[in-house]
N, C-alpha and C. Protein backbone atom coordinates (compact mmCIF):
# COMPACT_ATOMS: atom_id res chain seq x y z
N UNK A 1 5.44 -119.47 87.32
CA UNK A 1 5.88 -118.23 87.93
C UNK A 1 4.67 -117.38 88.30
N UNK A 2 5.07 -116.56 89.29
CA UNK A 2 3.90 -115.60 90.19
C UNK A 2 3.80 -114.18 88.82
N UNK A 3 2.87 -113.86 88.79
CA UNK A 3 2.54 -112.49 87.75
C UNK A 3 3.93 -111.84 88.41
N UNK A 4 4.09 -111.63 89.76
CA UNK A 4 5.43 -110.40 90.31
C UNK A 4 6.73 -110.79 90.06
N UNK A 5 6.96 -111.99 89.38
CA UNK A 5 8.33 -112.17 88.99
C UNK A 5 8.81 -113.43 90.51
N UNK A 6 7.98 -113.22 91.48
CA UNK A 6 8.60 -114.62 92.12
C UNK A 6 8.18 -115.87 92.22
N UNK A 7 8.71 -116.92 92.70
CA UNK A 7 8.22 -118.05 92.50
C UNK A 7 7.30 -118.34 93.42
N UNK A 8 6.25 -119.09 92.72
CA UNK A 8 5.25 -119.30 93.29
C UNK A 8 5.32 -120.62 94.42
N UNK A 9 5.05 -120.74 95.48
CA UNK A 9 5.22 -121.12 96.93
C UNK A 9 4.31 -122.35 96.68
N UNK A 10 4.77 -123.07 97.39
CA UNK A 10 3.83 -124.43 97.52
C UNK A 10 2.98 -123.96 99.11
N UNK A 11 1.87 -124.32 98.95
CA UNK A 11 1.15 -124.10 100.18
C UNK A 11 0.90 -124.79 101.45
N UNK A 12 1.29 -125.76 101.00
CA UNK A 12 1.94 -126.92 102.24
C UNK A 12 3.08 -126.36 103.36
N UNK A 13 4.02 -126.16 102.35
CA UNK A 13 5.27 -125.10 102.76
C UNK A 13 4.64 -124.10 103.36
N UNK A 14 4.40 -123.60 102.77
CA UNK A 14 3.63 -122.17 103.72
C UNK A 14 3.16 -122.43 104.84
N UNK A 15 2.36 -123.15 105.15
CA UNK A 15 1.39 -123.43 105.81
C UNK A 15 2.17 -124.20 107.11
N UNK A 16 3.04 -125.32 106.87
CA UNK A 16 4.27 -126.12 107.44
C UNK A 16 4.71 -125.02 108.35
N UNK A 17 5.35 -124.10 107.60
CA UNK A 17 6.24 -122.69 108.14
C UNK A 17 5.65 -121.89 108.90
N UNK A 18 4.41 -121.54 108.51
CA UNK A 18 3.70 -120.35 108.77
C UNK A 18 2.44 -120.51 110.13
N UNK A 19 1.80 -121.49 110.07
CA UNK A 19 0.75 -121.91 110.48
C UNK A 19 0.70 -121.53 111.82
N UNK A 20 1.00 -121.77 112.83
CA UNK A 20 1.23 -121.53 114.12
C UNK A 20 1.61 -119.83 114.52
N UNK A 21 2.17 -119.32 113.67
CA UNK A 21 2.57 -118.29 114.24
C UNK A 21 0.94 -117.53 113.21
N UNK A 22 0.40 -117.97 112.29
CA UNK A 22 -0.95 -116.95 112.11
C UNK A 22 -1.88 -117.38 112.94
N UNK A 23 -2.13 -118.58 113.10
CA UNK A 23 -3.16 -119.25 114.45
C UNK A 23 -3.05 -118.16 115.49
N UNK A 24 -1.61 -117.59 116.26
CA UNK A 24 -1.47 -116.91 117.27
C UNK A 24 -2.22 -115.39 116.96
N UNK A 25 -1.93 -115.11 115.32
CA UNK A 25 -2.17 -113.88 115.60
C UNK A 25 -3.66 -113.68 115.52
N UNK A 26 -4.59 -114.75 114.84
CA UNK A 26 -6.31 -114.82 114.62
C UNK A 26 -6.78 -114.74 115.47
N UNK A 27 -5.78 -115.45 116.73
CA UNK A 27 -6.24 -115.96 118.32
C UNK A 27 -6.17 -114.27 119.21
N UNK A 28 -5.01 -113.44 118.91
CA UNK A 28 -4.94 -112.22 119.22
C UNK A 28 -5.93 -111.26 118.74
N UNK A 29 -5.96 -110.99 117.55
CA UNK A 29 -7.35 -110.75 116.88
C UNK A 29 -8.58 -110.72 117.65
N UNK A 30 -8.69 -112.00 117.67
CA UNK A 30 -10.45 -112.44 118.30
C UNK A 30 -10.23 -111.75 119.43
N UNK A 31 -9.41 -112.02 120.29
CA UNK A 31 -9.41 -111.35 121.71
C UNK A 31 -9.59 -109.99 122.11
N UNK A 32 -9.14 -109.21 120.92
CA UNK A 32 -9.09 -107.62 120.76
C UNK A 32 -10.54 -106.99 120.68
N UNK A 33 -11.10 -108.40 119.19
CA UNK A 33 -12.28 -108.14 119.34
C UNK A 33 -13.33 -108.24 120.28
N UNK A 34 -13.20 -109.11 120.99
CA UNK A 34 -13.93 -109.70 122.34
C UNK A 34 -13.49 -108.41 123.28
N UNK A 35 -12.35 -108.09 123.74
CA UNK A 35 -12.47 -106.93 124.43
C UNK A 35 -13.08 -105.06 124.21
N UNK A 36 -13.50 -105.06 122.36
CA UNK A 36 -13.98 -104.06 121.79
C UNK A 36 -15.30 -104.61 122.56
N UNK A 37 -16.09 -105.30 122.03
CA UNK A 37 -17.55 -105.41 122.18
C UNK A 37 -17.60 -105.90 123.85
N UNK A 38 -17.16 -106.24 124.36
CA UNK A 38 -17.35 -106.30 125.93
C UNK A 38 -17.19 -105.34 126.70
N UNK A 39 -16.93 -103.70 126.11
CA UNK A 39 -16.18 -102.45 126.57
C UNK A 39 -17.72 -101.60 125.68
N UNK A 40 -18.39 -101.98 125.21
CA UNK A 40 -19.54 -101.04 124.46
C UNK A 40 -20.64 -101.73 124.34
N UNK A 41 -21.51 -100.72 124.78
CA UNK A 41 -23.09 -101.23 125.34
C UNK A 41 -23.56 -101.47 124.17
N UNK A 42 -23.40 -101.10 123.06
CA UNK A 42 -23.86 -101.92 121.72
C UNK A 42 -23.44 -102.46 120.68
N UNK A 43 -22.51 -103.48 120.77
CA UNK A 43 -21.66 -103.94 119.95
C UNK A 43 -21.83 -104.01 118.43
N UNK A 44 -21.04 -103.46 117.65
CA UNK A 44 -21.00 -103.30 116.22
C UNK A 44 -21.91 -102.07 115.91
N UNK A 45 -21.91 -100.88 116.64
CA UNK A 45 -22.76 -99.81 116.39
C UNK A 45 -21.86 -98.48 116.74
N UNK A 46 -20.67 -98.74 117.11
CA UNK A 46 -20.48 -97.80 118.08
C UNK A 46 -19.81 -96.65 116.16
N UNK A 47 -19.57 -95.51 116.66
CA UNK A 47 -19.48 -94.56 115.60
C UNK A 47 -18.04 -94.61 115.23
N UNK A 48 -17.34 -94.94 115.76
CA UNK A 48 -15.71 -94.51 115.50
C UNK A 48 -14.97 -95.07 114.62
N UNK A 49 -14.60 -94.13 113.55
CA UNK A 49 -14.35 -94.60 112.25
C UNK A 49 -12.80 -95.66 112.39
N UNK A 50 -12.29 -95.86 113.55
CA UNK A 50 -11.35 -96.99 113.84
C UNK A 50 -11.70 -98.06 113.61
N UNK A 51 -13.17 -98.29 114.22
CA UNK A 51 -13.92 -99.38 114.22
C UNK A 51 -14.48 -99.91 113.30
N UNK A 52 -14.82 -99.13 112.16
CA UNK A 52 -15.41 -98.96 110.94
C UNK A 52 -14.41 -99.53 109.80
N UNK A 53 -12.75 -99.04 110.06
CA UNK A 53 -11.42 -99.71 109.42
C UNK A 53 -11.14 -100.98 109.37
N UNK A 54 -11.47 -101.45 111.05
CA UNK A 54 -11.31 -102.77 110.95
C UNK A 54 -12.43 -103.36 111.03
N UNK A 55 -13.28 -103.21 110.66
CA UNK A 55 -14.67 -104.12 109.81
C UNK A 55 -14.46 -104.45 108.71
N UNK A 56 -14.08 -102.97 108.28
CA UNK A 56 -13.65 -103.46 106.39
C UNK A 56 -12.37 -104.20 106.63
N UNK A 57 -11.56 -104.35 107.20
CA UNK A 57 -10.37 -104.83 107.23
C UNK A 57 -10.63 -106.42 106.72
N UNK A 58 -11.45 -106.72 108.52
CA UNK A 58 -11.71 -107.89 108.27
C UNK A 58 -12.18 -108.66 107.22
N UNK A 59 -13.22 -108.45 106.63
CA UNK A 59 -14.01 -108.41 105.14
C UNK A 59 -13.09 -108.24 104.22
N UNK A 60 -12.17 -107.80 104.15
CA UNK A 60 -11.27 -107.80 102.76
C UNK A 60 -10.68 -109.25 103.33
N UNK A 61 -10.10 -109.32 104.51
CA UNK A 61 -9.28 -110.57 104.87
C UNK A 61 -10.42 -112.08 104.59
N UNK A 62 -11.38 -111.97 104.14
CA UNK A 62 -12.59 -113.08 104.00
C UNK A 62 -12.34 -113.47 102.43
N UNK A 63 -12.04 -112.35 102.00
CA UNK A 63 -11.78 -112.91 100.34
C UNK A 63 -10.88 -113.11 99.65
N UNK A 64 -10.32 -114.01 99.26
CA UNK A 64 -9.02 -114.91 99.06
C UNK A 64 -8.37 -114.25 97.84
N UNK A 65 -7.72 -113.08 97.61
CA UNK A 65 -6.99 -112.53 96.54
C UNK A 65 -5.98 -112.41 97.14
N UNK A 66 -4.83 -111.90 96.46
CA UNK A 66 -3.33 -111.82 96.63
C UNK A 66 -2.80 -110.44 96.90
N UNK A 67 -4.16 -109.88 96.73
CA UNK A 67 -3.40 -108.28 97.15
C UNK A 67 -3.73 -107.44 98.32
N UNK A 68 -4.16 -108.21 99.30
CA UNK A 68 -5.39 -108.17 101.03
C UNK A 68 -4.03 -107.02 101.45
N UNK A 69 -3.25 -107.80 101.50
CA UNK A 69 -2.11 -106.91 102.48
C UNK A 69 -1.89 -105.43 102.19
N UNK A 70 -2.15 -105.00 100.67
CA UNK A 70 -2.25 -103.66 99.89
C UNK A 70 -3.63 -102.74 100.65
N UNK A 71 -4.42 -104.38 100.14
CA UNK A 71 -6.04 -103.31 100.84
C UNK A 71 -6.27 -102.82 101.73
N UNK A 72 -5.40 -103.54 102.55
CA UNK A 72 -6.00 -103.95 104.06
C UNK A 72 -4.92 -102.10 104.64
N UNK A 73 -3.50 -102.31 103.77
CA UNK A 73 -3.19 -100.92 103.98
C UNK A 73 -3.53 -99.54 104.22
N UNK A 74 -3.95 -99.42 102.86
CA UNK A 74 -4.92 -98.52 102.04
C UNK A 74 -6.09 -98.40 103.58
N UNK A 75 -7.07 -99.16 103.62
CA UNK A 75 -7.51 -98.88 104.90
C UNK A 75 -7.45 -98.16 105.87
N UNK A 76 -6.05 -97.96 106.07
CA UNK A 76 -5.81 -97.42 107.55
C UNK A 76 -4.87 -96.65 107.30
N UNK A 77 -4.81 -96.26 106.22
CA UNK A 77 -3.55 -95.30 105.87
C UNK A 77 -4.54 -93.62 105.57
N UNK A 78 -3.80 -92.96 105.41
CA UNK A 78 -4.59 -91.20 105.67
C UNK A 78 -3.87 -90.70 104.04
N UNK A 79 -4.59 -90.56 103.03
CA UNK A 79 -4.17 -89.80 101.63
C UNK A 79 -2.96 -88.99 102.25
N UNK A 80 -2.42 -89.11 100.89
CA UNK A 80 -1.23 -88.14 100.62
C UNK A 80 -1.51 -86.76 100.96
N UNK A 81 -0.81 -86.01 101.83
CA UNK A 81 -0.99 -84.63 101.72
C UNK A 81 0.23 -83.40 101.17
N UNK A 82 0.07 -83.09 100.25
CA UNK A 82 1.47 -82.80 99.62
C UNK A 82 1.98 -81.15 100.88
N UNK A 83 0.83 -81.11 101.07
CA UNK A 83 1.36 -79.66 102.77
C UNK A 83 1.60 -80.29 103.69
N UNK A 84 1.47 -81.67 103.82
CA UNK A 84 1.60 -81.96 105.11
C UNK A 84 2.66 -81.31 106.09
N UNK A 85 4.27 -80.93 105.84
CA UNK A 85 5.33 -80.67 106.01
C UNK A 85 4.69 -79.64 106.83
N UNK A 86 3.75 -78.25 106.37
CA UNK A 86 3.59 -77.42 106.63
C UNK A 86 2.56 -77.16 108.17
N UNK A 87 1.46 -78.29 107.81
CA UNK A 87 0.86 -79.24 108.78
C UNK A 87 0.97 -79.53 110.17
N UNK A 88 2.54 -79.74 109.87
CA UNK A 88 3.27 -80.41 111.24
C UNK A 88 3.93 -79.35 111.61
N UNK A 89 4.33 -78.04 111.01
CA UNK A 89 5.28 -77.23 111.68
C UNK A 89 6.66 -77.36 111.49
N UNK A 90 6.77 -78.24 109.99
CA UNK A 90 8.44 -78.83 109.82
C UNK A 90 8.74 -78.16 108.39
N UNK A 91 9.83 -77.44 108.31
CA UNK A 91 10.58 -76.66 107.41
C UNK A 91 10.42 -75.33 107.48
N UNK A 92 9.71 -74.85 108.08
CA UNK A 92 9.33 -73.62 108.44
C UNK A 92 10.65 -72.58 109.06
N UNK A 93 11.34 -73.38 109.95
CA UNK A 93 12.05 -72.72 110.65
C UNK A 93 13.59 -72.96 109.80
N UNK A 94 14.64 -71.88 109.43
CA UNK A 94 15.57 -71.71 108.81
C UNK A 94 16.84 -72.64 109.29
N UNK A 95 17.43 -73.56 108.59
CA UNK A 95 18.35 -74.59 109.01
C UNK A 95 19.67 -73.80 109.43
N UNK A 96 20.79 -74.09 110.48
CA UNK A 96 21.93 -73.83 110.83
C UNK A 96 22.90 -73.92 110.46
């Protein structure tokens, strides 16, 4: 059994099932990347902390643990803001 309570997957299976449709998306990937650095006169320099997300992204996706999909979240996700509500301009105004 998996530490999370499910059963642990044969990787053949996985791979049987899965394979083709992640091939497509690595293949999408690369291409995104190929169109970042073909769009900027100095590839892998440019400042924009988007770019900076998915560097680390990638690099977490290089090292074979079970919890990438958490990290890879965390990444690109913006901390909790407990004002946010206030932020946006939502609750402010008196309900009907």
């Amino acid at each position: 059994m998996a530490t999370n309570n499910m059963p642990k997957r044969n990787i053949m299976s996985v791979l049987d099932r899965d394979f083709l449709e992640i091939r497509a998306k690595v293949l999408e990937l690369a291409a995104s990347l190929d169109r970042l650095d073909r769009a900027s006169e100095h590839p892998g320099s440019h400042p924009d902390r988007r770019l900076a997300q998915i560097r680390l992204a990638l690099e977490v996706l290089s090292i074979p643990e079970p919890s990438r999909a958490e990290t890879v979240q965390r990444i690109f996700s913006v901390d909790y803001d407990p004002q946010w509500q206030s932020a946006f301009g939502i609750g402010s105004e008196p309900r009907s």
